[in-house]
N, C-alpha and C. Protein backbone atom coordinates (compact mmCIF):
# COMPACT_ATOMS: atom_id res chain seq x y z
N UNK A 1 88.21 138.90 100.05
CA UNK A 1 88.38 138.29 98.77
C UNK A 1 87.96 136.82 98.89
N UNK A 2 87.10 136.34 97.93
CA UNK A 2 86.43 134.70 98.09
C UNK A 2 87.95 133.54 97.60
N UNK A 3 87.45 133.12 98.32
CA UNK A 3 88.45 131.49 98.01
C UNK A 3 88.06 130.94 96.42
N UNK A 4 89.14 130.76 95.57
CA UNK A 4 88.93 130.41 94.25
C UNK A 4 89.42 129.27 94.53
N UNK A 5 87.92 128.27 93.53
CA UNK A 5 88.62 126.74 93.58
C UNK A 5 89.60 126.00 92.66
N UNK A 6 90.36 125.55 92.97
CA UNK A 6 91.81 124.96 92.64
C UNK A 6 90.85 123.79 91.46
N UNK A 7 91.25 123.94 90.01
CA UNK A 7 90.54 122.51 89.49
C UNK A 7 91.81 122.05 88.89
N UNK A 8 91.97 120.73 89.14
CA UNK A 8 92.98 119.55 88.75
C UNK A 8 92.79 118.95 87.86
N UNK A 9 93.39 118.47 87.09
CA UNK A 9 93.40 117.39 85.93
C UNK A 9 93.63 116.61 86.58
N UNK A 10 92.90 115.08 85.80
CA UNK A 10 93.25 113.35 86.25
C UNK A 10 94.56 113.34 87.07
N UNK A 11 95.76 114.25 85.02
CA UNK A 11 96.64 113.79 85.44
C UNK A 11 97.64 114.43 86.79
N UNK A 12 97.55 115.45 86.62
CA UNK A 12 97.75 116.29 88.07
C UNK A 12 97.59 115.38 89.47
N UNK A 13 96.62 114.95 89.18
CA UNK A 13 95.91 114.43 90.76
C UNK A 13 96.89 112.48 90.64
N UNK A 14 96.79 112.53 89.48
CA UNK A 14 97.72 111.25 89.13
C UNK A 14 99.60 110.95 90.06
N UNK A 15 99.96 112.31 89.53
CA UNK A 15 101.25 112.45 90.33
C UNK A 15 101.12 112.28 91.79
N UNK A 16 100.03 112.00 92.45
CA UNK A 16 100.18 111.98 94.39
C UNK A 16 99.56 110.89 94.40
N UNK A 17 100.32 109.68 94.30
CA UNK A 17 100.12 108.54 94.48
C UNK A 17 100.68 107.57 95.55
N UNK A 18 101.41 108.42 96.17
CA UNK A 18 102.58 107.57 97.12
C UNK A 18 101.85 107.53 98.56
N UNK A 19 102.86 106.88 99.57
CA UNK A 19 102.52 107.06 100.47
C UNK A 19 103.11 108.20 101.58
N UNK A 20 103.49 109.09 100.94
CA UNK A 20 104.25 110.72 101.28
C UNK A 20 103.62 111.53 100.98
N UNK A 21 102.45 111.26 99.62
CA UNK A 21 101.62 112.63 98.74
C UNK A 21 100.52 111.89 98.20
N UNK A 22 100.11 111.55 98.68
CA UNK A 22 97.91 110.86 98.30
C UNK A 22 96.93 111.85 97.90
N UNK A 23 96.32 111.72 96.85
CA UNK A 23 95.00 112.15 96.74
C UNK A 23 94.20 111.71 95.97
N UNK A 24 93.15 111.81 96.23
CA UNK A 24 91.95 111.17 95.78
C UNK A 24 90.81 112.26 95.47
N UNK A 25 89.67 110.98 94.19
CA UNK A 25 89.00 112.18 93.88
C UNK A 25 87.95 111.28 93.94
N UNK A 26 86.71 111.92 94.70
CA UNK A 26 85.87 111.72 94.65
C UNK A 26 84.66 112.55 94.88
N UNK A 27 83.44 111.96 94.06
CA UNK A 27 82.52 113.34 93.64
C UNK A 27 82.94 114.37 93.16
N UNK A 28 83.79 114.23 92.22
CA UNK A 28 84.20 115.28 91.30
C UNK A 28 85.48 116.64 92.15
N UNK A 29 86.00 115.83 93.87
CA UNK A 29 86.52 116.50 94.33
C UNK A 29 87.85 116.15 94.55
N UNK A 30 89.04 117.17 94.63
CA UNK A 30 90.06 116.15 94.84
C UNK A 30 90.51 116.85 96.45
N UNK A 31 91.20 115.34 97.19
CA UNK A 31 91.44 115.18 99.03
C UNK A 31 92.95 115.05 98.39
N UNK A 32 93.30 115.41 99.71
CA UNK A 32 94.80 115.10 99.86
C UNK A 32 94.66 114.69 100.95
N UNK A 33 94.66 113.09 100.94
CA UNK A 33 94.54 112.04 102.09
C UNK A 33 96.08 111.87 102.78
N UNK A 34 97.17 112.07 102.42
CA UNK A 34 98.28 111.75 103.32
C UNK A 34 98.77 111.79 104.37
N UNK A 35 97.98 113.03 105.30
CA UNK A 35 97.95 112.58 106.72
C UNK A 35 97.07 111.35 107.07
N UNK A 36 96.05 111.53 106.61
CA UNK A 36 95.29 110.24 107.20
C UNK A 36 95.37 108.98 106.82
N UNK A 37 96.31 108.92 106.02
CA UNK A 37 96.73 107.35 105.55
C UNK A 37 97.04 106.44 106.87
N UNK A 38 97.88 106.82 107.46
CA UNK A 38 97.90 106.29 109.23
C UNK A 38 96.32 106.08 109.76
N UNK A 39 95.53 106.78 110.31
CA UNK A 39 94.31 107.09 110.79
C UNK A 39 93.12 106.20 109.73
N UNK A 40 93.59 105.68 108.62
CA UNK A 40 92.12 105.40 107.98
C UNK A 40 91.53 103.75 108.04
N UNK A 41 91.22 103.16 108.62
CA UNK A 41 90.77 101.99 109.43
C UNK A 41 91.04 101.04 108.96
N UNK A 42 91.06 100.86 107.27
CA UNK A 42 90.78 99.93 106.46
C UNK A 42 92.55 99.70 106.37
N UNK A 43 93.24 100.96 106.40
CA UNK A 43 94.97 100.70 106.25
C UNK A 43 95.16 101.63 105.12
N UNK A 44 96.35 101.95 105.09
CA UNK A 44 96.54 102.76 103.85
C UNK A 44 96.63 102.23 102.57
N UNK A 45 96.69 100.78 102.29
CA UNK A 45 96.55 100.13 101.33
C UNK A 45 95.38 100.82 100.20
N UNK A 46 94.06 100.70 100.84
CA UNK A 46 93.04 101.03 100.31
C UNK A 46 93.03 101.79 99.72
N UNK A 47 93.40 103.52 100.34
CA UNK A 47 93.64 104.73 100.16
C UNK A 47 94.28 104.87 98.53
N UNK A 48 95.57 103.86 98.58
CA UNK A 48 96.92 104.30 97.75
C UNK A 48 96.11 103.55 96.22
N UNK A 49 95.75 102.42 96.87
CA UNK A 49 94.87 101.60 95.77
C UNK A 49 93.87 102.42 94.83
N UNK A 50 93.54 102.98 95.35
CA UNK A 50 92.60 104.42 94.75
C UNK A 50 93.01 105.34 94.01
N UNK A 51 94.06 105.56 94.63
CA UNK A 51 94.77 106.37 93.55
C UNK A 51 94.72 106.87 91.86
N UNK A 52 94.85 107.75 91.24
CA UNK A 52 94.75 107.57 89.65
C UNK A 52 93.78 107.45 88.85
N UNK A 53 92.56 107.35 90.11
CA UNK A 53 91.23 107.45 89.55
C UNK A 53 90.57 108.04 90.16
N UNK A 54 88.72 107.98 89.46
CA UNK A 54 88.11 108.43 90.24
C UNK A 54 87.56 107.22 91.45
N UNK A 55 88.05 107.80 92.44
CA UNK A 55 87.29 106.57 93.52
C UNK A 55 85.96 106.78 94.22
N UNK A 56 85.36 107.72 93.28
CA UNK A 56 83.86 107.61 94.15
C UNK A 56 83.09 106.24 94.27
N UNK A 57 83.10 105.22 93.38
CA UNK A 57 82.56 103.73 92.94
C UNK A 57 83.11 103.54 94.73
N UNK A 58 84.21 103.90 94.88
CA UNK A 58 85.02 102.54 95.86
C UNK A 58 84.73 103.51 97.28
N UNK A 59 84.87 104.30 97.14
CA UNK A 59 84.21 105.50 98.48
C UNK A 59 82.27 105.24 98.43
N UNK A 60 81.89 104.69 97.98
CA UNK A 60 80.30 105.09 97.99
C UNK A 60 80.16 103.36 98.68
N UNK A 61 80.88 102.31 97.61
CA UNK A 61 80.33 100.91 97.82
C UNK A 61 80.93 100.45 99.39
N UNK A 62 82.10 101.27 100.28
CA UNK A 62 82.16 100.78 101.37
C UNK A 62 81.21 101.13 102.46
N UNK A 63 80.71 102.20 102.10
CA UNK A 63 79.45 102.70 102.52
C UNK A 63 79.75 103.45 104.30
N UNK A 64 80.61 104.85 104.14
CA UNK A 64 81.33 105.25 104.84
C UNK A 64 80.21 106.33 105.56
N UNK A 65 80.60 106.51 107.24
CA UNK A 65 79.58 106.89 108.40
C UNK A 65 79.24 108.63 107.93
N UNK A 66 78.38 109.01 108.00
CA UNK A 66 78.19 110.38 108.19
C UNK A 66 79.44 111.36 108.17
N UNK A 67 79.98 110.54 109.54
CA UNK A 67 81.53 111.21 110.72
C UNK A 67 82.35 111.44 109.52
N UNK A 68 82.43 110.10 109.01
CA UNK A 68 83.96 110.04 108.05
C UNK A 68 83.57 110.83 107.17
N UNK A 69 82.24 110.89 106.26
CA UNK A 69 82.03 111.86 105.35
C UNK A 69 82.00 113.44 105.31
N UNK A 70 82.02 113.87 107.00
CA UNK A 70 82.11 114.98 107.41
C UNK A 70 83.43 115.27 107.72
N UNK A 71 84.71 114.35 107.80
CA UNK A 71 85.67 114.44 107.99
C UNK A 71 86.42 115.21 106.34
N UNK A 72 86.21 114.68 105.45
CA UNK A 72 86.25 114.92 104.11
C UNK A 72 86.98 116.42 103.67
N UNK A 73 85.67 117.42 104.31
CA UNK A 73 86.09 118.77 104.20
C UNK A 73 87.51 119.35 104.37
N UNK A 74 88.16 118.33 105.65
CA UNK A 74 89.25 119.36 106.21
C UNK A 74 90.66 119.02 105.22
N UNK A 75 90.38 117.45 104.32
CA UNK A 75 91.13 117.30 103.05
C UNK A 75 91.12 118.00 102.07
N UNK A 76 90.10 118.42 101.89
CA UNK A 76 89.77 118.81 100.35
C UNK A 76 90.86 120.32 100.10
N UNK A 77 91.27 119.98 98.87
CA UNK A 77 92.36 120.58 97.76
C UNK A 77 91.74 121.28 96.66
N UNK A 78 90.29 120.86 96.12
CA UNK A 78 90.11 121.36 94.68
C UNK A 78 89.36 120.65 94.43
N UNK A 79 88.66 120.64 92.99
CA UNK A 79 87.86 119.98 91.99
C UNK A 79 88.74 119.53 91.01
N UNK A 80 87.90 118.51 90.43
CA UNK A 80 88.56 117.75 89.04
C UNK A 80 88.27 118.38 87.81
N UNK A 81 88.75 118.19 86.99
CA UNK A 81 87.92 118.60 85.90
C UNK A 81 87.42 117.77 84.76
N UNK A 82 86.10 117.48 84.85
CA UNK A 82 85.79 116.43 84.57
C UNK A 82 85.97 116.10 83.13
N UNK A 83 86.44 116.30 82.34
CA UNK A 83 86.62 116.56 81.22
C UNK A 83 88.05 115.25 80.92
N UNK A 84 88.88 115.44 82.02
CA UNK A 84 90.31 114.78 82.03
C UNK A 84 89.98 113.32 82.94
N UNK A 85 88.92 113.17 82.84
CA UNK A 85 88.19 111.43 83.45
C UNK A 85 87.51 110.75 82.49
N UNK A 86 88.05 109.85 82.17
CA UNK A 86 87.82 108.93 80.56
C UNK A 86 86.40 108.38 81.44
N UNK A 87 85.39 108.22 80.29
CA UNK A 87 84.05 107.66 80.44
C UNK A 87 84.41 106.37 80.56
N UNK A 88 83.77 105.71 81.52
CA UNK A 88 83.27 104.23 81.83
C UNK A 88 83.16 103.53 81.27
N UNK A 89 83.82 102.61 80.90
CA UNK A 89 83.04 101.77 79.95
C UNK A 89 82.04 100.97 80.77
N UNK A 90 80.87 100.79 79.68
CA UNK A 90 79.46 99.83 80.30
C UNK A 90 80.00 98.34 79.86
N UNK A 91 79.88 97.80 81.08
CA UNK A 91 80.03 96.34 80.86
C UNK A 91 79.08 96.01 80.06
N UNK A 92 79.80 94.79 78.85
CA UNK A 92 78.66 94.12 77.79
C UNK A 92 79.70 92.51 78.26
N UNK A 93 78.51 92.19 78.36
CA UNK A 93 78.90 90.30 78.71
C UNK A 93 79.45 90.06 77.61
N UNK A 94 80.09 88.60 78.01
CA UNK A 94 80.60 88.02 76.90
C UNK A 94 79.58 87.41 76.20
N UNK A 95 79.66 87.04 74.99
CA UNK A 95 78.71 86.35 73.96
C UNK A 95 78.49 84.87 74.02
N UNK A 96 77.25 84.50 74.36
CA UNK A 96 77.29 82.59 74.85
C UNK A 96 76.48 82.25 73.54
N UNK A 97 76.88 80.79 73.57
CA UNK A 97 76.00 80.50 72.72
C UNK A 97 74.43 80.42 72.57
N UNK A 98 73.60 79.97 70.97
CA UNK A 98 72.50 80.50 71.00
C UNK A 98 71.80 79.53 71.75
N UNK A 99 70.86 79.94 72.44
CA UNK A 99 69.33 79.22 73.23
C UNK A 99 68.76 78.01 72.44
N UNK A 100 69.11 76.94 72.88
CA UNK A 100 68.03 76.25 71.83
C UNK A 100 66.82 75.63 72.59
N UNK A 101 65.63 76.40 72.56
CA UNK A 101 64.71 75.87 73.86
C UNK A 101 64.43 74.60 73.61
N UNK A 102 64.25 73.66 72.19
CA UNK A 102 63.61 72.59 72.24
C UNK A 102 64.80 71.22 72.80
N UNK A 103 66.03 71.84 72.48
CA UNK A 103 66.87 71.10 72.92
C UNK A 103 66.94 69.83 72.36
N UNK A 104 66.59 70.11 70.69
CA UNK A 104 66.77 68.71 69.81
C UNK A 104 67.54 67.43 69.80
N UNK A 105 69.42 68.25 69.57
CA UNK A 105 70.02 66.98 69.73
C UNK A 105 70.42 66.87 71.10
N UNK A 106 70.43 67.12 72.21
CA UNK A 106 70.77 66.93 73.16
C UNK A 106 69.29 65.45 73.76
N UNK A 107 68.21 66.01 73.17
CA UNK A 107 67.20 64.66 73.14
C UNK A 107 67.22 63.84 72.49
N UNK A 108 67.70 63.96 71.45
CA UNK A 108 68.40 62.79 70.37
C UNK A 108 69.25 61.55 70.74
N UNK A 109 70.12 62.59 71.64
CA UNK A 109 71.44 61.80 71.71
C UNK A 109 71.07 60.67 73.27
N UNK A 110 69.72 61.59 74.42
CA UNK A 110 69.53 60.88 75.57
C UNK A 110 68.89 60.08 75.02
N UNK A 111 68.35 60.44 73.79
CA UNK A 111 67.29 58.41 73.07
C UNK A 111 68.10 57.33 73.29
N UNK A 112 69.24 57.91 72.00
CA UNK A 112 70.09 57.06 71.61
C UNK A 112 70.91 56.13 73.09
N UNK A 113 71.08 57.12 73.67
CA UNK A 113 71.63 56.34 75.10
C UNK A 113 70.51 55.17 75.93
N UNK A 114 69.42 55.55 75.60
CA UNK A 114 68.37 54.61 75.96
C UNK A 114 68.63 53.32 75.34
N UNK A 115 68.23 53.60 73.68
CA UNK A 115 67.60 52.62 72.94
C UNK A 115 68.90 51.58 72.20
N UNK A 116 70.06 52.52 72.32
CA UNK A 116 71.26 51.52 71.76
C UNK A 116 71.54 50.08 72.75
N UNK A 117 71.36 50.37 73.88
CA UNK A 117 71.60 49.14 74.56
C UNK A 117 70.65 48.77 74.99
N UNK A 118 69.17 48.71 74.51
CA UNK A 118 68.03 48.18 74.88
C UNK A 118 68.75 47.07 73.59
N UNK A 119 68.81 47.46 71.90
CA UNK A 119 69.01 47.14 71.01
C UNK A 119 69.79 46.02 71.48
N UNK A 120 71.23 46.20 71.54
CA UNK A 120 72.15 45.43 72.25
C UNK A 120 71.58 44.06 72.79
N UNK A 121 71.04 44.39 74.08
CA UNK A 121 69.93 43.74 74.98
C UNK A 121 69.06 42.55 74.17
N UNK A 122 68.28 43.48 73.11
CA UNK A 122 67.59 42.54 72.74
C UNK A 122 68.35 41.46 71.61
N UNK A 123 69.01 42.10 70.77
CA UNK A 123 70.18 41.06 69.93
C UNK A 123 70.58 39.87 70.70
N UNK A 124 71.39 40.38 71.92
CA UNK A 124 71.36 39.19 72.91
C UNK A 124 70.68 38.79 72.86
N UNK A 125 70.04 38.51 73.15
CA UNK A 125 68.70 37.67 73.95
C UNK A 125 68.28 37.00 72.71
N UNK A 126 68.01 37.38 71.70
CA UNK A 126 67.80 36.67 70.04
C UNK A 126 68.78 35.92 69.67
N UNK A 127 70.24 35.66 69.94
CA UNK A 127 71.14 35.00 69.58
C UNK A 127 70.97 33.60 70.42
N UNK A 128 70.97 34.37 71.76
CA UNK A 128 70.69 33.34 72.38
C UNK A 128 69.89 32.09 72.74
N UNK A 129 68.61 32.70 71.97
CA UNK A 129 67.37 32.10 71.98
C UNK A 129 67.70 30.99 70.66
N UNK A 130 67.96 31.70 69.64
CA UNK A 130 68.42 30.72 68.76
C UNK A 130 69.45 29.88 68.15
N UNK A 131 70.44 30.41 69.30
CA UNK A 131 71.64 29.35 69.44
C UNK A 131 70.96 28.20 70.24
N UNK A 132 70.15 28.86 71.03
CA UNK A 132 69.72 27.45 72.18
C UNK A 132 68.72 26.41 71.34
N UNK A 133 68.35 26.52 70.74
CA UNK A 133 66.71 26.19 70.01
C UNK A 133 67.49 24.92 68.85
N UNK A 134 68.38 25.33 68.50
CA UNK A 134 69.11 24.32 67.91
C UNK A 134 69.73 22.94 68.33
């Protein structure tokens, strides 16, 4: 008689979160990591941190050996069902303000920083000239 596969809901796989009953799902599979929470290099932190989701993102980006990925099998419990894994949201940036390539008043204002105390400058120098002249 063939082995029928066990499929889990999120929330199912949600309840083994501890560090007594772990599992994780990744690639659409769910592990029951709790023996190897001891054994897994990074600490069991990682493991437990994972939890409640899908952690394939966080299983793929540490970028784990062949070995460990062949280790995998002797966890595995079942499939997910993907149906009970809320879609991703796509990051959308936050909204900046608009582009202004010519960069009008910001050149405006470096004039003004020029020419106000050239102005200044020269007033002086005109007062002076004709305070003295007298």
């Amino acid at each position: 008689m063939a082995d029928e596969t066990k499929i889990f809901t999120l929330e199912q796989v949600s309840q083994h979160s501890t560090s007594k009953d772990c599992w994780l799902i990744i690639s659409g599979k769910v592990y029951d990591v709790t023996k190897f929470l001891d054994d897994h290099p990074g600490g069991d932190e990682v493991l437990l941190s994972a939890t409640g989701k899908d952690a394939t993102n966080d299983f793929e980006d540490v970028g784990h050996s062949s070995s460990a990925k062949g280790m995998m099998e002797e966890y595995y419990v079942g499939d997910i069902d993907p149906s009970t894994i809320p879609e991703r949201q796509k990051y959308v940036p936050p909204k900046q303000a608009s582009y202004n390539p010519d960069n009008s008043t910001e050149f405006f204002i470096k004039i003004l920083q020029f020419l106000v105390p050239l102005a200044i400058l020269g007033l002086a120098i005109a007062v002076r000239l004709y305070t003295r002249s007298e």
